[in-house]
PDB file of N, CA and C in Angstrom:
ATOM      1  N   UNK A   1      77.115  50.217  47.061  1.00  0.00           N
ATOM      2  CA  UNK A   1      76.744  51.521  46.565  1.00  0.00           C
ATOM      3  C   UNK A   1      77.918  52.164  45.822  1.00  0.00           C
ATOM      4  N   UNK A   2      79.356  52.182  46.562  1.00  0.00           N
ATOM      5  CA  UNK A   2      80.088  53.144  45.391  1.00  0.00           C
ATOM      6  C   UNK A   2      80.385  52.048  44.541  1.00  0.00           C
ATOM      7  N   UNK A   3      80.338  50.493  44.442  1.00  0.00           N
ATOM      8  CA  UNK A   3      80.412  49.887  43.391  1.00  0.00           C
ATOM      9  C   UNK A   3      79.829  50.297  42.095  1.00  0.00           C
ATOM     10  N   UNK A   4      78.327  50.423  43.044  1.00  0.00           N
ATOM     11  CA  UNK A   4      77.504  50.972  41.561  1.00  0.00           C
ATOM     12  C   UNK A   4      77.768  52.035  41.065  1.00  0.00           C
ATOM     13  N   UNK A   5      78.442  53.054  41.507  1.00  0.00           N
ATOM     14  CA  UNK A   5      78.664  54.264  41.297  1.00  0.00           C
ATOM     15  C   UNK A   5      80.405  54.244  40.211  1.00  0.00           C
ATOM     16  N   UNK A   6      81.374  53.654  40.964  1.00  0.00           N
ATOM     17  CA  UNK A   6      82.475  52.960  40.366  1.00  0.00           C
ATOM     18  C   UNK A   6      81.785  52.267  38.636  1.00  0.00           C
ATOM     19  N   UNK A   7      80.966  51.536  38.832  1.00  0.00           N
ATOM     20  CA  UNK A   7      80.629  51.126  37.581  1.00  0.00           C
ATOM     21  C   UNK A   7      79.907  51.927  36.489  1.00  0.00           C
ATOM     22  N   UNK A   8      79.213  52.819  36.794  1.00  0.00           N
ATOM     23  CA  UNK A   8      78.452  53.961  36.283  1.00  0.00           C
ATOM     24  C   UNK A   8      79.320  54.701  36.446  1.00  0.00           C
ATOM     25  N   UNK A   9      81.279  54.526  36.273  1.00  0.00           N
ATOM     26  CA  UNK A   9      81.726  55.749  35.358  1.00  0.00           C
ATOM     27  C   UNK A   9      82.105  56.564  36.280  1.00  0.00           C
ATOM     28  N   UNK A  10      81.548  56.868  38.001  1.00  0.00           N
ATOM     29  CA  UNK A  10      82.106  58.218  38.387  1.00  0.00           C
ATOM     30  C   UNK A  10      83.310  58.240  38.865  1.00  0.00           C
ATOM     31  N   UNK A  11      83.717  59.386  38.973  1.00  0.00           N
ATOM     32  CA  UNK A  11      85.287  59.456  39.488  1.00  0.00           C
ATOM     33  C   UNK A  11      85.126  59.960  40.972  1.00  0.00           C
ATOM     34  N   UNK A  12      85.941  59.605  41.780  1.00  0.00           N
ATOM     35  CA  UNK A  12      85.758  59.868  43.205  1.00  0.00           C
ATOM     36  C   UNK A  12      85.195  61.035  43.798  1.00  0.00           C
ATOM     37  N   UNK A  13      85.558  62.133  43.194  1.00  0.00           N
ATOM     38  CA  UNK A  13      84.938  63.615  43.158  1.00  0.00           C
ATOM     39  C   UNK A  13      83.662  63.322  43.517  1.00  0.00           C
ATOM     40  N   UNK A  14      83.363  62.965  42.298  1.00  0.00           N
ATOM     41  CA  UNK A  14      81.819  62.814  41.800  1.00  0.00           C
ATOM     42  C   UNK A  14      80.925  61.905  42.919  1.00  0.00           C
ATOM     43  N   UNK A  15      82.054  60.678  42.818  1.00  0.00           N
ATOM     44  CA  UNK A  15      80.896  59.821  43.972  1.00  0.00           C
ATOM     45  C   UNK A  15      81.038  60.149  45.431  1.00  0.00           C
ATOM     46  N   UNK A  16      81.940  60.856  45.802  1.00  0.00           N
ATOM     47  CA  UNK A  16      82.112  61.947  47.266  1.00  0.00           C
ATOM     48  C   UNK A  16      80.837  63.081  46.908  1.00  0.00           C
ATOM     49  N   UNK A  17      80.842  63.490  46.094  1.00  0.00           N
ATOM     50  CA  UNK A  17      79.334  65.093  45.865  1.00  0.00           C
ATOM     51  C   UNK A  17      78.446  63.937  45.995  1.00  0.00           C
ATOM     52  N   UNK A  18      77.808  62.380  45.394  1.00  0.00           N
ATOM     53  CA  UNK A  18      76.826  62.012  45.703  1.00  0.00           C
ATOM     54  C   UNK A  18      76.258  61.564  46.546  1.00  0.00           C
ATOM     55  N   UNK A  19      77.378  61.110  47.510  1.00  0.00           N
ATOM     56  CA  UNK A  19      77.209  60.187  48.595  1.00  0.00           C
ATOM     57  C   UNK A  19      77.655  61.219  49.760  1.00  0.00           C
ATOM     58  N   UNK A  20      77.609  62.703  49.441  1.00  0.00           N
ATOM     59  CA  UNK A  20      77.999  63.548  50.781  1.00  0.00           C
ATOM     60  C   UNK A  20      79.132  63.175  51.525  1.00  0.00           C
ATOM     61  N   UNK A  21      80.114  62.564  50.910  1.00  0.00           N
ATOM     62  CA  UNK A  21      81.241  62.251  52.179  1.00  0.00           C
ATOM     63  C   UNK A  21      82.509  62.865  51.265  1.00  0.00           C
ATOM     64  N   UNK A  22      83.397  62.675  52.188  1.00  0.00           N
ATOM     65  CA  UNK A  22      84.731  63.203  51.635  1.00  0.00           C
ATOM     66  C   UNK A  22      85.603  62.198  50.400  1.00  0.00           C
ATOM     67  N   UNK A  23      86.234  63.127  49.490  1.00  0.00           N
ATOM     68  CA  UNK A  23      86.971  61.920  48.993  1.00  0.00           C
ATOM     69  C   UNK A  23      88.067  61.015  49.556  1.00  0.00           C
ATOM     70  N   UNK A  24      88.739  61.402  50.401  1.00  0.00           N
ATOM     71  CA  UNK A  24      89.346  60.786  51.648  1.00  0.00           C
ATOM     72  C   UNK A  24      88.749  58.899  52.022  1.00  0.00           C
ATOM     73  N   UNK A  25      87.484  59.077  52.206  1.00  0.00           N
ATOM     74  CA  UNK A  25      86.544  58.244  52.362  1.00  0.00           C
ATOM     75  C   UNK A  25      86.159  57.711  51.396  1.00  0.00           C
ATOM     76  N   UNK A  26      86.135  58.180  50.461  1.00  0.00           N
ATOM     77  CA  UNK A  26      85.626  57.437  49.043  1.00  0.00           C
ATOM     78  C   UNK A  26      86.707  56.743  48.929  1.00  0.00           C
ATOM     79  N   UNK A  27      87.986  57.125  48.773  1.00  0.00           N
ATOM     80  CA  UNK A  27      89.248  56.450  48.508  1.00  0.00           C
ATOM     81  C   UNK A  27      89.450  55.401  49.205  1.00  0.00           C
ATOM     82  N   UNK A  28      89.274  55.075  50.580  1.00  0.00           N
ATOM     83  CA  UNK A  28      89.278  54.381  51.705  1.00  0.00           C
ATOM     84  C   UNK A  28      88.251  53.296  50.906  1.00  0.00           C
ATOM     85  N   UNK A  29      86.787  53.358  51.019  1.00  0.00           N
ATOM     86  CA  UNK A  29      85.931  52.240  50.576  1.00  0.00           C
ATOM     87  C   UNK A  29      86.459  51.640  49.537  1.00  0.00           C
ATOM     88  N   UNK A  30      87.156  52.134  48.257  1.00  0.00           N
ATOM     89  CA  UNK A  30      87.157  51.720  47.215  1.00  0.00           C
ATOM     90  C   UNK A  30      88.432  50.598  47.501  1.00  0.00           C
ATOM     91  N   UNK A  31      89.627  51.425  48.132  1.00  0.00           N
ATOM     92  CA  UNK A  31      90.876  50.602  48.612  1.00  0.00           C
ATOM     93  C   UNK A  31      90.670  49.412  49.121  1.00  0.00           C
ATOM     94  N   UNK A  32      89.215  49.460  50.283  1.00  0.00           N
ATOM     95  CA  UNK A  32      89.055  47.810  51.233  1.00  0.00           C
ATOM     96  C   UNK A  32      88.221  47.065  49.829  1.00  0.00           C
ATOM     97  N   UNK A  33      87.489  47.909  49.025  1.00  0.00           N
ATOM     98  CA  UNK A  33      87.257  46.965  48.091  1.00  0.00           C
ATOM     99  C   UNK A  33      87.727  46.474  47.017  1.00  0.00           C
ATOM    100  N   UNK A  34      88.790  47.044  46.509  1.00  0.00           N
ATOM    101  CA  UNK A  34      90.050  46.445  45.622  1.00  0.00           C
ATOM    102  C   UNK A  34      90.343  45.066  46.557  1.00  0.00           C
ATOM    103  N   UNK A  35      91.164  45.255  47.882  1.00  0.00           N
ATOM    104  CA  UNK A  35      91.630  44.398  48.769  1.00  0.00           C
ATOM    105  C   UNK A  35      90.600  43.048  48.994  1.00  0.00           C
ATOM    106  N   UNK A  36      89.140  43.715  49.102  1.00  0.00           N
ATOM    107  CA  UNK A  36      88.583  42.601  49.244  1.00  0.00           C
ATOM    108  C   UNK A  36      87.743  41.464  48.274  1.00  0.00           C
ATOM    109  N   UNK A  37      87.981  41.943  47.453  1.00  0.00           N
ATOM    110  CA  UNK A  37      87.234  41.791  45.978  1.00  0.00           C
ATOM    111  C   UNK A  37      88.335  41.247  44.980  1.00  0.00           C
ATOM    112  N   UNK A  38      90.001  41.580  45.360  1.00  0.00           N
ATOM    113  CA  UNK A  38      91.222  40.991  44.420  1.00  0.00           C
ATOM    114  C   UNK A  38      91.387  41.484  43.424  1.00  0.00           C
ATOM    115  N   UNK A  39      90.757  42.679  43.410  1.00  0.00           N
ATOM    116  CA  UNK A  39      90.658  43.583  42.289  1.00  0.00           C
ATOM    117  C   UNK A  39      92.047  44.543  42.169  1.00  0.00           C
ATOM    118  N   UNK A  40      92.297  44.653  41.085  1.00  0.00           N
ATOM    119  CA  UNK A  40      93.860  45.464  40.837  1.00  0.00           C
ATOM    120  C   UNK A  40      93.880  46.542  40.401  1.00  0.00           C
ATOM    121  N   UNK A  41      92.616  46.447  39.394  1.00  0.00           N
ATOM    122  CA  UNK A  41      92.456  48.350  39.348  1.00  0.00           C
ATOM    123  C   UNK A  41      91.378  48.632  38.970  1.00  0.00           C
ATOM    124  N   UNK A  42      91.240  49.681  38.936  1.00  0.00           N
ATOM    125  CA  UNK A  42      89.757  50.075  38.633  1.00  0.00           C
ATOM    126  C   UNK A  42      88.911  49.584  37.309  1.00  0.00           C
ATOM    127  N   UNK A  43      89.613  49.743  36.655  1.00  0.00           N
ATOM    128  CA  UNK A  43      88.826  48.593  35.393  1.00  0.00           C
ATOM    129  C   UNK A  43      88.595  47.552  35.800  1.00  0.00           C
ATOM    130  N   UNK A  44      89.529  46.775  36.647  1.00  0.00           N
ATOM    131  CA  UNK A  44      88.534  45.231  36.672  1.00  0.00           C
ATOM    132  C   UNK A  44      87.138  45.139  37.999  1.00  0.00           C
ATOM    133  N   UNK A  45      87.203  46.401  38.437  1.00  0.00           N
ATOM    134  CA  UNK A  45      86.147  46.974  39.259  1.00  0.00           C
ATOM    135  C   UNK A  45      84.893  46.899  38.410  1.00  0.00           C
ATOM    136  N   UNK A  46      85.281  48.229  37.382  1.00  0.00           N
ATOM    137  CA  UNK A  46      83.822  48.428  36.529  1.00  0.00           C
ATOM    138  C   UNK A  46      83.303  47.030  35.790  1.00  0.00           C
ATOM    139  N   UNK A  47      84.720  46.111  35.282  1.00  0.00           N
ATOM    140  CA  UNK A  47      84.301  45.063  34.786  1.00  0.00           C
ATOM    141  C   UNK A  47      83.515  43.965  35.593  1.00  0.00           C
ATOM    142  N   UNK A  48      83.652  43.739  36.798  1.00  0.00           N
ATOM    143  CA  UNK A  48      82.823  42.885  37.513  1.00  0.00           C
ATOM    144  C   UNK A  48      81.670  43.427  37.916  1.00  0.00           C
ATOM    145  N   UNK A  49      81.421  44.899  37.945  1.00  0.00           N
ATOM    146  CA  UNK A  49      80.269  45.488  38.332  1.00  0.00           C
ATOM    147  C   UNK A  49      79.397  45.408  36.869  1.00  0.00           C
ATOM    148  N   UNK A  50      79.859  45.846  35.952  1.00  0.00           N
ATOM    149  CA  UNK A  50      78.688  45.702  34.882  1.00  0.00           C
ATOM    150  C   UNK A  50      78.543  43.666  34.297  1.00  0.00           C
ATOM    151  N   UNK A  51      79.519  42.877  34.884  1.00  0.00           N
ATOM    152  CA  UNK A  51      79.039  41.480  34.827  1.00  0.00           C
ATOM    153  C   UNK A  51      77.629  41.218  35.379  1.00  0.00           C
ATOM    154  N   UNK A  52      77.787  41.341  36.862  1.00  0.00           N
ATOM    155  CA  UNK A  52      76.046  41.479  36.975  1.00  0.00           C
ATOM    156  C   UNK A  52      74.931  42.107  36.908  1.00  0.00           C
ATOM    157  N   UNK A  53      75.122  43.242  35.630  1.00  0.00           N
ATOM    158  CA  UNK A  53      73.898  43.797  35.461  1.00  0.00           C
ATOM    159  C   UNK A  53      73.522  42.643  34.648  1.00  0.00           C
ATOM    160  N   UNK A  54      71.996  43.072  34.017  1.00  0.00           N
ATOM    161  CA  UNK A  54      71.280  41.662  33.012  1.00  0.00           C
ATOM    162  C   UNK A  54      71.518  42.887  31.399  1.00  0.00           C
TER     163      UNK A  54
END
């Protein structure tokens, strides 16, 4: 979910107001998913997220 959200552009703010949680927490998900994903920054985030759209 904040992948998709990460890929559609929002900035943590934004995906904390959508997903009702703190940005604290947003920061946290995104961090285990850099870590777990080998991802280095946020661009190569959005870039693997819009790979598997069609």
């Amino acid at each position: 979910m904040i992948s998709d959200l990460i890929g559609a552009g929002l900035r943590n703010p934004e995906i904390a107001q959508r997903l009702v949680i703190s940005e604290a927490t947003v920061k946290t998900h995104i961090n285990n998913l850099f870590a777990k994903a080998g991802f280095h920054s946020r661009a190569d985030a959005v870039r693997y997220v819009l790979s598997l759209m069609p």
